[in-house]
Protein backbone atom coordinates (compact mmCIF):
# COMPACT_ATOMS: atom_id res chain seq x y z
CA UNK A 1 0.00 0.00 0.00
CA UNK A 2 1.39 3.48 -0.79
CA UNK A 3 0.36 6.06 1.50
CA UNK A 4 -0.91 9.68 0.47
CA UNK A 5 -0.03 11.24 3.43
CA UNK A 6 -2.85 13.42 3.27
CA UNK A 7 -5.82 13.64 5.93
CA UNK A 8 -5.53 12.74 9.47
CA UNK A 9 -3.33 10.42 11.09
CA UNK A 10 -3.74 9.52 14.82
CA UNK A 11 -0.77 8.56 17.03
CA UNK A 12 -2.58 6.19 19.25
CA UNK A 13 -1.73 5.66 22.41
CA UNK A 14 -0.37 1.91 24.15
CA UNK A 15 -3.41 0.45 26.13
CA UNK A 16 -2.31 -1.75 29.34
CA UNK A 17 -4.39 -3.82 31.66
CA UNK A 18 -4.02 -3.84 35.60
CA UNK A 19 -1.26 -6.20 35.11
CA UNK A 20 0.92 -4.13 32.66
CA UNK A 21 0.36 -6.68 29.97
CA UNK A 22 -0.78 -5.43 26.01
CA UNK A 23 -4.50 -4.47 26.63
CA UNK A 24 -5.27 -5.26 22.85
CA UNK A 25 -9.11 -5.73 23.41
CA UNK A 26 -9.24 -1.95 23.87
CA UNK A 27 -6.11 -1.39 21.82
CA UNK A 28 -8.61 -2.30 18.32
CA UNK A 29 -11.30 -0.72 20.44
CA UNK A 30 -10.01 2.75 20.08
CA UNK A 31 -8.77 1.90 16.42
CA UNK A 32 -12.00 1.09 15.63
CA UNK A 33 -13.34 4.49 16.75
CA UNK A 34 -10.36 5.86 14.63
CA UNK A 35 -11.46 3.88 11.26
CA UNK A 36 -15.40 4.88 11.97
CA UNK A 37 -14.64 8.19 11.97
CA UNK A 38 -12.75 8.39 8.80
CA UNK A 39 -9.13 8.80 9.73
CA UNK A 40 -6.31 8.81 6.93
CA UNK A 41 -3.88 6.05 8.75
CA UNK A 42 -2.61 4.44 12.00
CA UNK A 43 0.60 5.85 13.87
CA UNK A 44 2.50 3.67 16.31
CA UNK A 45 4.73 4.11 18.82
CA UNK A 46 4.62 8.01 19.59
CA UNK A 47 8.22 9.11 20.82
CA UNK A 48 6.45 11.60 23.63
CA UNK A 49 4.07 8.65 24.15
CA UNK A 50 5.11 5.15 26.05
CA UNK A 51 7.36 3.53 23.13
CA UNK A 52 10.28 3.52 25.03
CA UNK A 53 8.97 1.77 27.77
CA UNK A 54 7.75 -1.21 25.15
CA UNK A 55 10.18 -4.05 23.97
CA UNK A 56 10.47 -5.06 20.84
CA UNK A 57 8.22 -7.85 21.15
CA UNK A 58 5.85 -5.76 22.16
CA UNK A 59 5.95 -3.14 19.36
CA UNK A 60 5.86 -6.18 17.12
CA UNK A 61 2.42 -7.51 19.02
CA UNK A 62 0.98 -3.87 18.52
CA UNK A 63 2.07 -3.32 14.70
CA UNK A 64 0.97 -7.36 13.61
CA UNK A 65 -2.57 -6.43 15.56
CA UNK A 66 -2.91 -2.98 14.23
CA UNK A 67 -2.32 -4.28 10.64
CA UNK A 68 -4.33 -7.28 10.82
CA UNK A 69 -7.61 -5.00 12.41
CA UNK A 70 -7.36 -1.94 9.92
CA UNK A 71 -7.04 -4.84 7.24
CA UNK A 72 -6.29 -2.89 4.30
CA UNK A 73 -8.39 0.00 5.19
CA UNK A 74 -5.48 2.12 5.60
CA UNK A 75 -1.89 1.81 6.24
CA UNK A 76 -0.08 1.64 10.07
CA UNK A 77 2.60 3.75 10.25
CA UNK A 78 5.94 2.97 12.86
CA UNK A 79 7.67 5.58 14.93
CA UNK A 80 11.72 5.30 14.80
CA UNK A 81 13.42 7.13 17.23
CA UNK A 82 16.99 5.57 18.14
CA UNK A 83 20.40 6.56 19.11
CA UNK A 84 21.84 4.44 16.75
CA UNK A 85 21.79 4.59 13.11
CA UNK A 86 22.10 0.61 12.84
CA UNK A 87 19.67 -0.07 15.51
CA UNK A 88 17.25 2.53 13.67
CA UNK A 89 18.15 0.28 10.57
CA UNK A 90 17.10 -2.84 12.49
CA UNK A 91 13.68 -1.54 13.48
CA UNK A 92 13.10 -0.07 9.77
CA UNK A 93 13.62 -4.07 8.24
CA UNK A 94 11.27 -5.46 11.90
CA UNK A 95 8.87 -2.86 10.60
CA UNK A 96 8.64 -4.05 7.24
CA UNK A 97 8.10 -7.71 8.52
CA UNK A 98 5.64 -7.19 11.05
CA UNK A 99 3.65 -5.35 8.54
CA UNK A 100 3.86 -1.88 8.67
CA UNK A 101 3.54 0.00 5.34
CA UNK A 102 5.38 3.46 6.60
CA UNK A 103 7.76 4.68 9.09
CA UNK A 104 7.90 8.09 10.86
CA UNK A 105 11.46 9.22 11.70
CA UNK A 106 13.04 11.11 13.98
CA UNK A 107 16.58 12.72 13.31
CA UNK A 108 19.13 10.53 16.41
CA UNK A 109 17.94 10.24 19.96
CA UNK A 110 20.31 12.08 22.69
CA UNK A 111 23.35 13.18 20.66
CA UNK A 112 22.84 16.65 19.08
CA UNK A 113 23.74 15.59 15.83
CA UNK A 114 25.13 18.73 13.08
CA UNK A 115 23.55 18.74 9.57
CA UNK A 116 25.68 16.57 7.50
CA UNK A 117 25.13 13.85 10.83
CA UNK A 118 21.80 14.24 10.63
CA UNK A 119 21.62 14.06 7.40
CA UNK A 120 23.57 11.49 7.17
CA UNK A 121 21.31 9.42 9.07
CA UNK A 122 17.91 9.79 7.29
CA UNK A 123 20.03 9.15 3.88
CA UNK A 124 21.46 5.70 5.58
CA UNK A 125 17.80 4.49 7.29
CA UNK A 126 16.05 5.19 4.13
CA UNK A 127 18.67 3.61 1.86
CA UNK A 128 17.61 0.67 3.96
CA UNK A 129 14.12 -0.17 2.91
CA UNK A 130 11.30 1.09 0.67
CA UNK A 131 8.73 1.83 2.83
CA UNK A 132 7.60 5.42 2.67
CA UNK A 133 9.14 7.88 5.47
CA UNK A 134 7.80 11.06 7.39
CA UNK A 135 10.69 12.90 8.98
CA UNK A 136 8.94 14.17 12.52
CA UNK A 137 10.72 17.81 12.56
CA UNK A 138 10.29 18.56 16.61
CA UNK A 139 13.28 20.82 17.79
CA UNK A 140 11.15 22.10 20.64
CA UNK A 141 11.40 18.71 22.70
CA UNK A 142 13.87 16.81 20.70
CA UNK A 143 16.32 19.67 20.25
CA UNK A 144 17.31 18.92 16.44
CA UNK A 145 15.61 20.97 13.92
CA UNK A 146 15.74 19.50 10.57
CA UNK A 147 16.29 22.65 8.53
CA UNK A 148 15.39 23.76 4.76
CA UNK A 149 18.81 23.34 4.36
CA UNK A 150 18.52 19.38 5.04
CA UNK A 151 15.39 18.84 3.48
CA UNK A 152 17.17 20.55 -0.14
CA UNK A 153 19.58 17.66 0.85
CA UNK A 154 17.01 15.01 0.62
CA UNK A 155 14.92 15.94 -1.85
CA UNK A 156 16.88 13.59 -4.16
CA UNK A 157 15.95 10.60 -1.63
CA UNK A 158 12.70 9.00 -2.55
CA UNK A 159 11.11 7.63 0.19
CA UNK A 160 11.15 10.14 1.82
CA UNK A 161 8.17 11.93 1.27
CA UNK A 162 6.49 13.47 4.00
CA UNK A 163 7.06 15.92 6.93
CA UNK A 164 5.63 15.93 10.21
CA UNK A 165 5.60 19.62 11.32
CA UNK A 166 5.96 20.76 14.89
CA UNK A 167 8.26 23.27 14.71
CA UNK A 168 5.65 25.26 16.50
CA UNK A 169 6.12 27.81 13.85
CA UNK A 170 2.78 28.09 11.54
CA UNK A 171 5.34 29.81 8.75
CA UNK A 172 7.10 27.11 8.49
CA UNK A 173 4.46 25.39 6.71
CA UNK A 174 4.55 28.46 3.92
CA UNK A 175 8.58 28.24 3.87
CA UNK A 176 8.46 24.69 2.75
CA UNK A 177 6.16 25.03 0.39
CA UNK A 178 8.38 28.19 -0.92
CA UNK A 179 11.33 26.22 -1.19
CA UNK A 180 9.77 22.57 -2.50
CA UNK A 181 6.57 23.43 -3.75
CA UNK A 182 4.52 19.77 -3.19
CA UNK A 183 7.69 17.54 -2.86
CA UNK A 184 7.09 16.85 0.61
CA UNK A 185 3.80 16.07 2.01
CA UNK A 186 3.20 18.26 4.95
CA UNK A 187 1.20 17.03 8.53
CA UNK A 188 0.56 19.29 11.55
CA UNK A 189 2.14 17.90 14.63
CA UNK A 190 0.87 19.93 17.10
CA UNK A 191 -2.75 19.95 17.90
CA UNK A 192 -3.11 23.69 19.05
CA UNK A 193 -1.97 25.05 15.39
CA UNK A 194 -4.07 22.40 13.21
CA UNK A 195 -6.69 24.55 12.08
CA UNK A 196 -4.00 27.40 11.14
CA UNK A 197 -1.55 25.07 9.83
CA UNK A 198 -4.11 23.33 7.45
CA UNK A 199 -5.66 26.91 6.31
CA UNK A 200 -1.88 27.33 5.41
CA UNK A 201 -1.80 24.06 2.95
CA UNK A 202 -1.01 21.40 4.98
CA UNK A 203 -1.79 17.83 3.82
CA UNK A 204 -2.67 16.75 7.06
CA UNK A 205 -2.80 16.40 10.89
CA UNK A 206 -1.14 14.21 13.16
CA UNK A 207 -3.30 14.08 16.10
CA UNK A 208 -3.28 13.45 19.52
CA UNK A 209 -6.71 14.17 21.44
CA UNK A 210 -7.77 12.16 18.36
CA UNK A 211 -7.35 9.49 20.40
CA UNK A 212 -10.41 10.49 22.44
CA UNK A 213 -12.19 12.62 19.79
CA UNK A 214 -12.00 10.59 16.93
CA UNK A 215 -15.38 12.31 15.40
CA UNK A 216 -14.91 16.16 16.25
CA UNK A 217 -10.54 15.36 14.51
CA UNK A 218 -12.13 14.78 12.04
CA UNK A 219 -14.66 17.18 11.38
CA UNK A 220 -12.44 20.02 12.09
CA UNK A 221 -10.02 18.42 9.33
CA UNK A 222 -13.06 17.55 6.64
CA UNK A 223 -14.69 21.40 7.17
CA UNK A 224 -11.44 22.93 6.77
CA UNK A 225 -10.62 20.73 3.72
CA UNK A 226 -13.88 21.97 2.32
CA UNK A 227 -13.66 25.53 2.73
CA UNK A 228 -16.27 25.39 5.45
CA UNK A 229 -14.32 27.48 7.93
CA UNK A 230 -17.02 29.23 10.35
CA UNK A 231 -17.72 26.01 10.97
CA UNK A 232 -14.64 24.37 11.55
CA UNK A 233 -13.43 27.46 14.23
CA UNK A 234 -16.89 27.00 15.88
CA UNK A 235 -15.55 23.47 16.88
CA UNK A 236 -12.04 23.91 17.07
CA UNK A 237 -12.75 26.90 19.71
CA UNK A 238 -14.57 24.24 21.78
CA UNK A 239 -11.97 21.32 21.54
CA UNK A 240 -9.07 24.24 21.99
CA UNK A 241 -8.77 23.10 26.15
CA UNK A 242 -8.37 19.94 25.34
CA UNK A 243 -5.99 20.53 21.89
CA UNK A 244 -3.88 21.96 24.73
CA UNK A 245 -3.61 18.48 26.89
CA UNK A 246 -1.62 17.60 24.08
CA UNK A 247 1.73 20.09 24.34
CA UNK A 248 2.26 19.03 27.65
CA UNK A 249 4.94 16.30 29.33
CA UNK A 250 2.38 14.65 30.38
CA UNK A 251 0.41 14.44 27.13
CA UNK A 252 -0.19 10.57 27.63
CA UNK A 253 -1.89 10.66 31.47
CA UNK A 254 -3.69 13.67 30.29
CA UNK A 255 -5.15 11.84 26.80
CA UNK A 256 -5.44 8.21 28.48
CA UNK A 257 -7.88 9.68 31.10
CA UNK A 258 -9.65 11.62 28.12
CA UNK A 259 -9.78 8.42 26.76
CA UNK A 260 -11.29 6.45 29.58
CA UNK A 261 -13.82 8.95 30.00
CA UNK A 262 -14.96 8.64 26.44
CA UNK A 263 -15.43 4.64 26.51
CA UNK A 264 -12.60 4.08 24.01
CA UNK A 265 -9.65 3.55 26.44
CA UNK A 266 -8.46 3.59 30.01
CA UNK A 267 -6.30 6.02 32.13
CA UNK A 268 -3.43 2.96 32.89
CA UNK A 269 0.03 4.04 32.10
CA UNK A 270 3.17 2.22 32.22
CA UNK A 271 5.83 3.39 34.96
CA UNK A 272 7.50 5.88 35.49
CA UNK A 273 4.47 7.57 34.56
CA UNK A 274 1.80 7.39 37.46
CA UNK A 275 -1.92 7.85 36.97
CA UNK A 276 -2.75 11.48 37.55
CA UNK A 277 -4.14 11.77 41.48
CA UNK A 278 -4.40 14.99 43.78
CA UNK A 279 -5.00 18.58 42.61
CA UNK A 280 -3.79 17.91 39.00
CA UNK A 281 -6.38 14.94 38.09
CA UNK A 282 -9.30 17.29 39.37
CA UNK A 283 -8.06 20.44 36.90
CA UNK A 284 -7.63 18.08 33.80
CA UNK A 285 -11.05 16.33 35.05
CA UNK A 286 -12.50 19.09 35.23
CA UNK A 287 -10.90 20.30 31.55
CA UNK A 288 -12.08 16.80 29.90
CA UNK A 289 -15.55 16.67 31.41
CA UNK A 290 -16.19 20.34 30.59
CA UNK A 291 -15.97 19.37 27.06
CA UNK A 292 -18.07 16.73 27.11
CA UNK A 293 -20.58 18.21 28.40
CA UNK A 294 -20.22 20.64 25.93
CA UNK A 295 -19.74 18.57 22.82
CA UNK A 296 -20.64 20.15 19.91
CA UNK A 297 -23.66 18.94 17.36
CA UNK A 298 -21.39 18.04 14.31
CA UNK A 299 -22.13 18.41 10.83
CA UNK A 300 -22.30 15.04 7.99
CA UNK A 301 -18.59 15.65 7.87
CA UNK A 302 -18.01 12.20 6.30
CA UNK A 303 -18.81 13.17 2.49
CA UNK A 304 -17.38 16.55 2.88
């Protein structure tokens, strides 16, 4: 399957039972509330999400699962983030065989790598397989920026095709498009500048409160996409308190309980993270229950 990198793609997040085992009943639970509500594509293993505290066995369970439940309907798509270039490599070729019909890369984990390193290491990973690759461009918590300047150095490599924006600057979107025109497919990273980035002429979103929202993600997306915009900043004013749960460090606790209060998930996180208790739980509570009280009526967004 090729992927159009267009539309929106949710980074879902790891479901665990009591036992910090693989809930996967709820795992396809939530992806099923993804697929019903028309999403673009499946992203695994979210680098500010709980991937690092999976083994590879388990990213392999999650990916073969994934697959097998979207069954064709659209492609799952496997977070890289290493240190290494050849472990990257490795989990590019276990990504391939579990299934997996993209990757989404991040320049190297913990070393501050220069251009021509980093670079470097995109040019080497994809060199390694054909899937399709989004380069995930986040300087403000991974403290790399891949530049213009390295993209006009990769615009020769094929598979890689798509960007994952969260600079955090909305002109960034325009600057690309300035200097590559509609080489790379462009996705908004950060759910507090979707709306702007798409009225900009990005392809897409890659979401986070998705994971609780499935149906309003998407309707913001589809009445944007359509030209519709009253009525896409009449929702995305309302989801705005929640948009924010996503830019903080604890983006999963925050969506997981969002989640659990929507019926598609459940608040359990995988140490060190602790479920949210105290003073904190009640404010983001009282955040994620204020907006679902609140839901808006949506539009047919489907056939927009």
């Amino acid at each position: 399957m090729a992927i159009d990198w267009k539309g929106v793609f949710p980074a879902v997040t790891t479901k665990f039972t009591a036992s910090d085992e693989l809930d996967l009943d709820l795992f396809k639970l939530n992806i099923q509330a993804q697929l019903d509500a028309g999403v673009h594509g499946i992203i695994l293993g979210g680098t500010l999400g709980e991937s690092s505290v999976l083994s590879t066995q388990e990213k392999e369970i999650l990916v073969k699962t994934a697959v097998a439940h979207v069954n064709g309907k659209v492609p799952v798509v496997i977070n890289i983030a290493e240190g290494s270039t050849s472990v990257a490599i490795e989990q590019a070729l276990y990504a391939k065989a579990w299934g997996a019909k993209g990757l989404m890369l991040l320049p190297p984990m913990r070393y501050k790598s220069d251009h021509r390193e980093t670079v470097q290491y995109f040019k080497d990973i994809a060199a390694s397989t054909d899937l399709p690759i989004m380069i995930y461009n986040n300087p403000v918590d991974y403290k790399i920026e891949v530049t213009i300047d390295m993209f006009r150095d990769l615009v020769d490599v094929k598979n890689i095709q798509a960007v994952k924006e969260s600079t955090r600057d909305v002109s960034n979107i325009t600057r690309m498009r300035n200097a590559f025109g509609d080489r790379f497919k462009l996705l908004c990273g950060v759910d507090t500048l979707a709306l702007e980035e798409l009225l900009l002429g990005a392809d897409g979103w890659v979401a986070g409160l998705v994971c609780a929202f499935p149906k309003e993600t998407m309707a913001v997306y589809r009445l944007a996409l359509a030209g519709n915009i009253a009525e896409a900043t009449k929702i995305y004013r309302w989801f705005m308190p929640l948009l924010e749960l996503d830019i903080h460090p604890k983006l999963v606790q925050y969506i997981k309980l969002a989640e659990a209060k929507c019926g598609i998930g459940s608040e359990l996180v995988r140490r060190p993270r602790l479920v949210l208790e105290g003073e904190e739980r009640k404010r983001i509570e009282a955040i994620i229950d204020h907006g679902i009280q609140n839901r808006p009526t949506l539009p047919e967004f489907h056939t927009l």
